[in-house]
N, C-alpha and C. Protein backbone atom coordinates (compact mmCIF):
# COMPACT_ATOMS: atom_id res chain seq x y z
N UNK A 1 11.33 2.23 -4.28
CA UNK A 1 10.42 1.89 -3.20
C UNK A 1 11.26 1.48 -1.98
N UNK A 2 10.87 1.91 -0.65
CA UNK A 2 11.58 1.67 0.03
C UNK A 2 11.29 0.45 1.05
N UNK A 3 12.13 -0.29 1.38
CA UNK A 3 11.17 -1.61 2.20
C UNK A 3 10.22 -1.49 3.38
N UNK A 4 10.47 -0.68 4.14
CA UNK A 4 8.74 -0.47 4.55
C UNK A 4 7.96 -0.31 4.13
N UNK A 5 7.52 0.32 3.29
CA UNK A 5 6.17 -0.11 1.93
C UNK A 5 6.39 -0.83 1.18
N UNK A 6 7.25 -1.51 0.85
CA UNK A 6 7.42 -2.68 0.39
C UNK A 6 6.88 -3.98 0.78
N UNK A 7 7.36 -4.11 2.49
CA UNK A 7 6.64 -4.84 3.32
C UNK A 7 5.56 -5.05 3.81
N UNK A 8 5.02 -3.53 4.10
CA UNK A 8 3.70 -2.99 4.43
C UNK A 8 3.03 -1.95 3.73
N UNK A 9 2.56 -3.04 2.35
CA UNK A 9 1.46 -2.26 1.65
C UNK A 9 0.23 -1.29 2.02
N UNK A 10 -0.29 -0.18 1.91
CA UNK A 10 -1.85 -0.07 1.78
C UNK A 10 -1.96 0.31 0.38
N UNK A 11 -3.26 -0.22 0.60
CA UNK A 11 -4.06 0.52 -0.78
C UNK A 11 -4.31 1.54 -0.24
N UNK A 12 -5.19 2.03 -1.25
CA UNK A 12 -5.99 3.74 -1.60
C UNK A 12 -7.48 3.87 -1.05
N UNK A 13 -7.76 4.26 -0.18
CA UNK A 13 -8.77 4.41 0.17
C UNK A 13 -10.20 5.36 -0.68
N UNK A 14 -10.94 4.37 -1.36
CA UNK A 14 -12.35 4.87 -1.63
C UNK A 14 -13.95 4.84 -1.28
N UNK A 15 -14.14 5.05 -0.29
CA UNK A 15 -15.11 4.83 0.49
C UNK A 15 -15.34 6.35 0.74
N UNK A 16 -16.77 6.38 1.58
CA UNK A 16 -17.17 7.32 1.84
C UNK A 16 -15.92 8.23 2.99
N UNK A 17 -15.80 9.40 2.78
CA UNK A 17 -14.60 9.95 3.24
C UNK A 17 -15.03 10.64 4.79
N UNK A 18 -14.54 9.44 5.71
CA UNK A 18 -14.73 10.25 7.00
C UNK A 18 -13.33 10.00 7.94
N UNK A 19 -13.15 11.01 8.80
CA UNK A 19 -11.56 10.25 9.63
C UNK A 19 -11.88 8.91 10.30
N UNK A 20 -13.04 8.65 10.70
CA UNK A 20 -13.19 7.60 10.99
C UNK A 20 -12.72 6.39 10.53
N UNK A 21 -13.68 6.24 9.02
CA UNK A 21 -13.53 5.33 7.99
C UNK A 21 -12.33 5.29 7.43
N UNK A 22 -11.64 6.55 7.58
CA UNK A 22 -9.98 6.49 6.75
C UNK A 22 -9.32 5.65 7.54
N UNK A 23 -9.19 5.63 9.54
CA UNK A 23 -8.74 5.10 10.23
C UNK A 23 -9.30 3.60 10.41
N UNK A 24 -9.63 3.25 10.30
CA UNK A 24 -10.42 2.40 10.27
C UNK A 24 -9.52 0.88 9.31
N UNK A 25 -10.11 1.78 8.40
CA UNK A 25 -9.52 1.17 6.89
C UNK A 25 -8.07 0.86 7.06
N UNK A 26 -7.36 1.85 7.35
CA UNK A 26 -5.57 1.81 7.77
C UNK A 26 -5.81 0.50 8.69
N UNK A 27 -6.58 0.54 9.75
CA UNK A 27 -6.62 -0.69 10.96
C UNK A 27 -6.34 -2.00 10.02
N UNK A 28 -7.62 -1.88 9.64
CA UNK A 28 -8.54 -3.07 9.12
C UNK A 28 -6.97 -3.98 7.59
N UNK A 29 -6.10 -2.81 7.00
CA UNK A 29 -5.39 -2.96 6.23
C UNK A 29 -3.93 -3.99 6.69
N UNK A 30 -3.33 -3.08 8.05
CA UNK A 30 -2.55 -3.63 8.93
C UNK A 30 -3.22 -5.30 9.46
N UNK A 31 -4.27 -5.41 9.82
CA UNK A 31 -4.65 -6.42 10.30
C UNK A 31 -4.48 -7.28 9.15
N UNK A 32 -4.98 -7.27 8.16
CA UNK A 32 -5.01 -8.13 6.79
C UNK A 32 -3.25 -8.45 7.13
N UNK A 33 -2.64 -7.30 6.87
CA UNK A 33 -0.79 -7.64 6.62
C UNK A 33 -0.55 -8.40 7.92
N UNK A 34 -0.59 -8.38 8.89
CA UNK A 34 -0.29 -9.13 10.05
C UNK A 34 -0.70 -10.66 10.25
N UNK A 35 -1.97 -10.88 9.80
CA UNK A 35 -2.55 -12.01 9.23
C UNK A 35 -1.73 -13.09 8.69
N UNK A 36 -1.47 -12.03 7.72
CA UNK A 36 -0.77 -12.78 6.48
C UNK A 36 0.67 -13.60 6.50
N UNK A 37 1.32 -12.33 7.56
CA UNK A 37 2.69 -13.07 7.98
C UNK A 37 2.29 -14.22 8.93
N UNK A 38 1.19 -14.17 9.96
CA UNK A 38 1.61 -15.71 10.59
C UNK A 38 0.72 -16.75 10.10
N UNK A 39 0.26 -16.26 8.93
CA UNK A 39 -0.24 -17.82 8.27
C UNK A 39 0.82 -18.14 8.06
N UNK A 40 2.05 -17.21 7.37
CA UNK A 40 3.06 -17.40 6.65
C UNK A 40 4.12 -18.67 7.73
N UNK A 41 4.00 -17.53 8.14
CA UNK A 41 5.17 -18.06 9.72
C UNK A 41 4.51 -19.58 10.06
N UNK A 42 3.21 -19.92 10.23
CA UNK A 42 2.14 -21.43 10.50
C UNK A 42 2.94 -22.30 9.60
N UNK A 43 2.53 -21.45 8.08
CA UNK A 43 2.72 -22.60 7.41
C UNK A 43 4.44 -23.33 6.80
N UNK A 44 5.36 -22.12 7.22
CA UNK A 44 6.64 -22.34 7.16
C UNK A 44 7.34 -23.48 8.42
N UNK A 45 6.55 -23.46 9.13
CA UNK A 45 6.82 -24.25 10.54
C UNK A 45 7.28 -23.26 11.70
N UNK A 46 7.73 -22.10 11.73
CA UNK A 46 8.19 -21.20 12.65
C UNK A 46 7.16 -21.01 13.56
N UNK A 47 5.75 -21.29 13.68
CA UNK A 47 4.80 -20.63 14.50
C UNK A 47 3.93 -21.95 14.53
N UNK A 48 3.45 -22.94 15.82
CA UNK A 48 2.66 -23.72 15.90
C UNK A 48 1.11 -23.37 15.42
N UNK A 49 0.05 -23.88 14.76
CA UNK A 49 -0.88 -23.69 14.82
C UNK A 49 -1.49 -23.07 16.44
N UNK A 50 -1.27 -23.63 17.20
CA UNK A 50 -2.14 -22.89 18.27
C UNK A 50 -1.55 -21.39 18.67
N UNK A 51 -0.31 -21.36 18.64
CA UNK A 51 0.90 -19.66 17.96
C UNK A 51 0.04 -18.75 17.23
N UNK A 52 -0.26 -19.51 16.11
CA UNK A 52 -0.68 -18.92 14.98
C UNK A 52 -2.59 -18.63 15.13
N UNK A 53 -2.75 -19.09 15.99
CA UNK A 53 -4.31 -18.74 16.24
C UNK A 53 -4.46 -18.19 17.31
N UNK A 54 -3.71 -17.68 18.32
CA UNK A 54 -4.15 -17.03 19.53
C UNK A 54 -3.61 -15.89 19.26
N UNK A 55 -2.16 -15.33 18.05
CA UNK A 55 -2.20 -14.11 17.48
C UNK A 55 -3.09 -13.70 17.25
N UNK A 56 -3.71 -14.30 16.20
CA UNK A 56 -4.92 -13.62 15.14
C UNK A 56 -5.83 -13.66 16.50
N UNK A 57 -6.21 -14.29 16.63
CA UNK A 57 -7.35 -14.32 17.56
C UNK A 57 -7.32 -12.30 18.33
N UNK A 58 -5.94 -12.31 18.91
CA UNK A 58 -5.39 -11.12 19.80
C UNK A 58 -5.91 -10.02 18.45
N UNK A 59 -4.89 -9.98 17.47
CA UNK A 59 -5.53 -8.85 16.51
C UNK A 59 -6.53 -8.74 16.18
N UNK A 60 -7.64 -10.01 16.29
CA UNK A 60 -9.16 -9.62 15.75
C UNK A 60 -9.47 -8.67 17.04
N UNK A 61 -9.57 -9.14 18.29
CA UNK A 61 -9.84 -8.46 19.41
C UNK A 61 -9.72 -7.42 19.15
N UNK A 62 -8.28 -6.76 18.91
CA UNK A 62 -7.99 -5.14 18.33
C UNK A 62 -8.52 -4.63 17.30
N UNK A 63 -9.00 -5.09 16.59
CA UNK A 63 -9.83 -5.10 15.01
C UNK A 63 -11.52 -4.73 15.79
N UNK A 64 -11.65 -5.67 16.19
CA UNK A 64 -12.76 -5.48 16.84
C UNK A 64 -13.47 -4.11 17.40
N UNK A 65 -12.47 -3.80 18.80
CA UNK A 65 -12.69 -3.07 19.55
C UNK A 65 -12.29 -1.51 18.71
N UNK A 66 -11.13 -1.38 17.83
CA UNK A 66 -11.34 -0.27 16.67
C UNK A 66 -12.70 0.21 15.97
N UNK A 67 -13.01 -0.80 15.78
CA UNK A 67 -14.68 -0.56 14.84
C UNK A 67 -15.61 -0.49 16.03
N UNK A 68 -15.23 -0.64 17.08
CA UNK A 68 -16.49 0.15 17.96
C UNK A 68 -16.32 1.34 18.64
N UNK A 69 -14.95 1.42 18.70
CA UNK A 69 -14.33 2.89 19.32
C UNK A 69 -14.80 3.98 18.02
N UNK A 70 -14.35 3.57 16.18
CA UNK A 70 -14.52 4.28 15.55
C UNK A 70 -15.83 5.16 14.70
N UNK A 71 -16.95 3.46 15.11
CA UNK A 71 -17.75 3.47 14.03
C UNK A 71 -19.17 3.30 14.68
N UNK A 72 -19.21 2.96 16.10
CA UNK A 72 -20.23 2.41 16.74
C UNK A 72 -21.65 3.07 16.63
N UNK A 73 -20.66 4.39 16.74
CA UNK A 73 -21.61 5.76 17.35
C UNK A 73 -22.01 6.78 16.23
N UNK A 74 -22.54 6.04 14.94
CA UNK A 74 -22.59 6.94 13.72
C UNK A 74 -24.16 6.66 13.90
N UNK A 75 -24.63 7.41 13.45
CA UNK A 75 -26.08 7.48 12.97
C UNK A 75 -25.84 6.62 11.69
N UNK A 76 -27.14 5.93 11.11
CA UNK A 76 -26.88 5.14 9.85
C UNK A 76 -27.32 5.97 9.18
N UNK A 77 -27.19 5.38 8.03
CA UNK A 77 -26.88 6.52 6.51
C UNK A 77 -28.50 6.85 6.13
């Protein structure tokens, strides 16, 4: 295994199969991993709590605005 997937896991995508939802999912996956390092980084002391919340805060924004660029405009099921 090489350390970029090592570092940066995804899972397997099973959901209904659209490019949308595949992209989406990749987003939504990265965001989880990014997360994760600056809780990491918070709780190691490297990143102040307010550091560590105006990141996330920034990636939800991008999280956000993905799922309306990707998904907004679907007819429901």
């Amino acid at each position: 295994m090489d350390k970029y997937n090592f570092l940066h896991p995804h899972s397997r995508y099973y959901g209904d199969f659209t490019p949308e939802n595949f992209v989406f999912n990749a987003n939504l996956q990265e965001f989880s991993s990014k997360v994760n390092y600056i809780s990491c980084l918070e709780t190691s002391g490297k990143l102040s709590p307010q550091e560590a919340f105006d990141q996330i805060k920034r990636l939800w924004k991008q999280l956000k605005a993905s799922k309306k660029e990707l998904l907004s405009d679907r007819p429901p099921n």
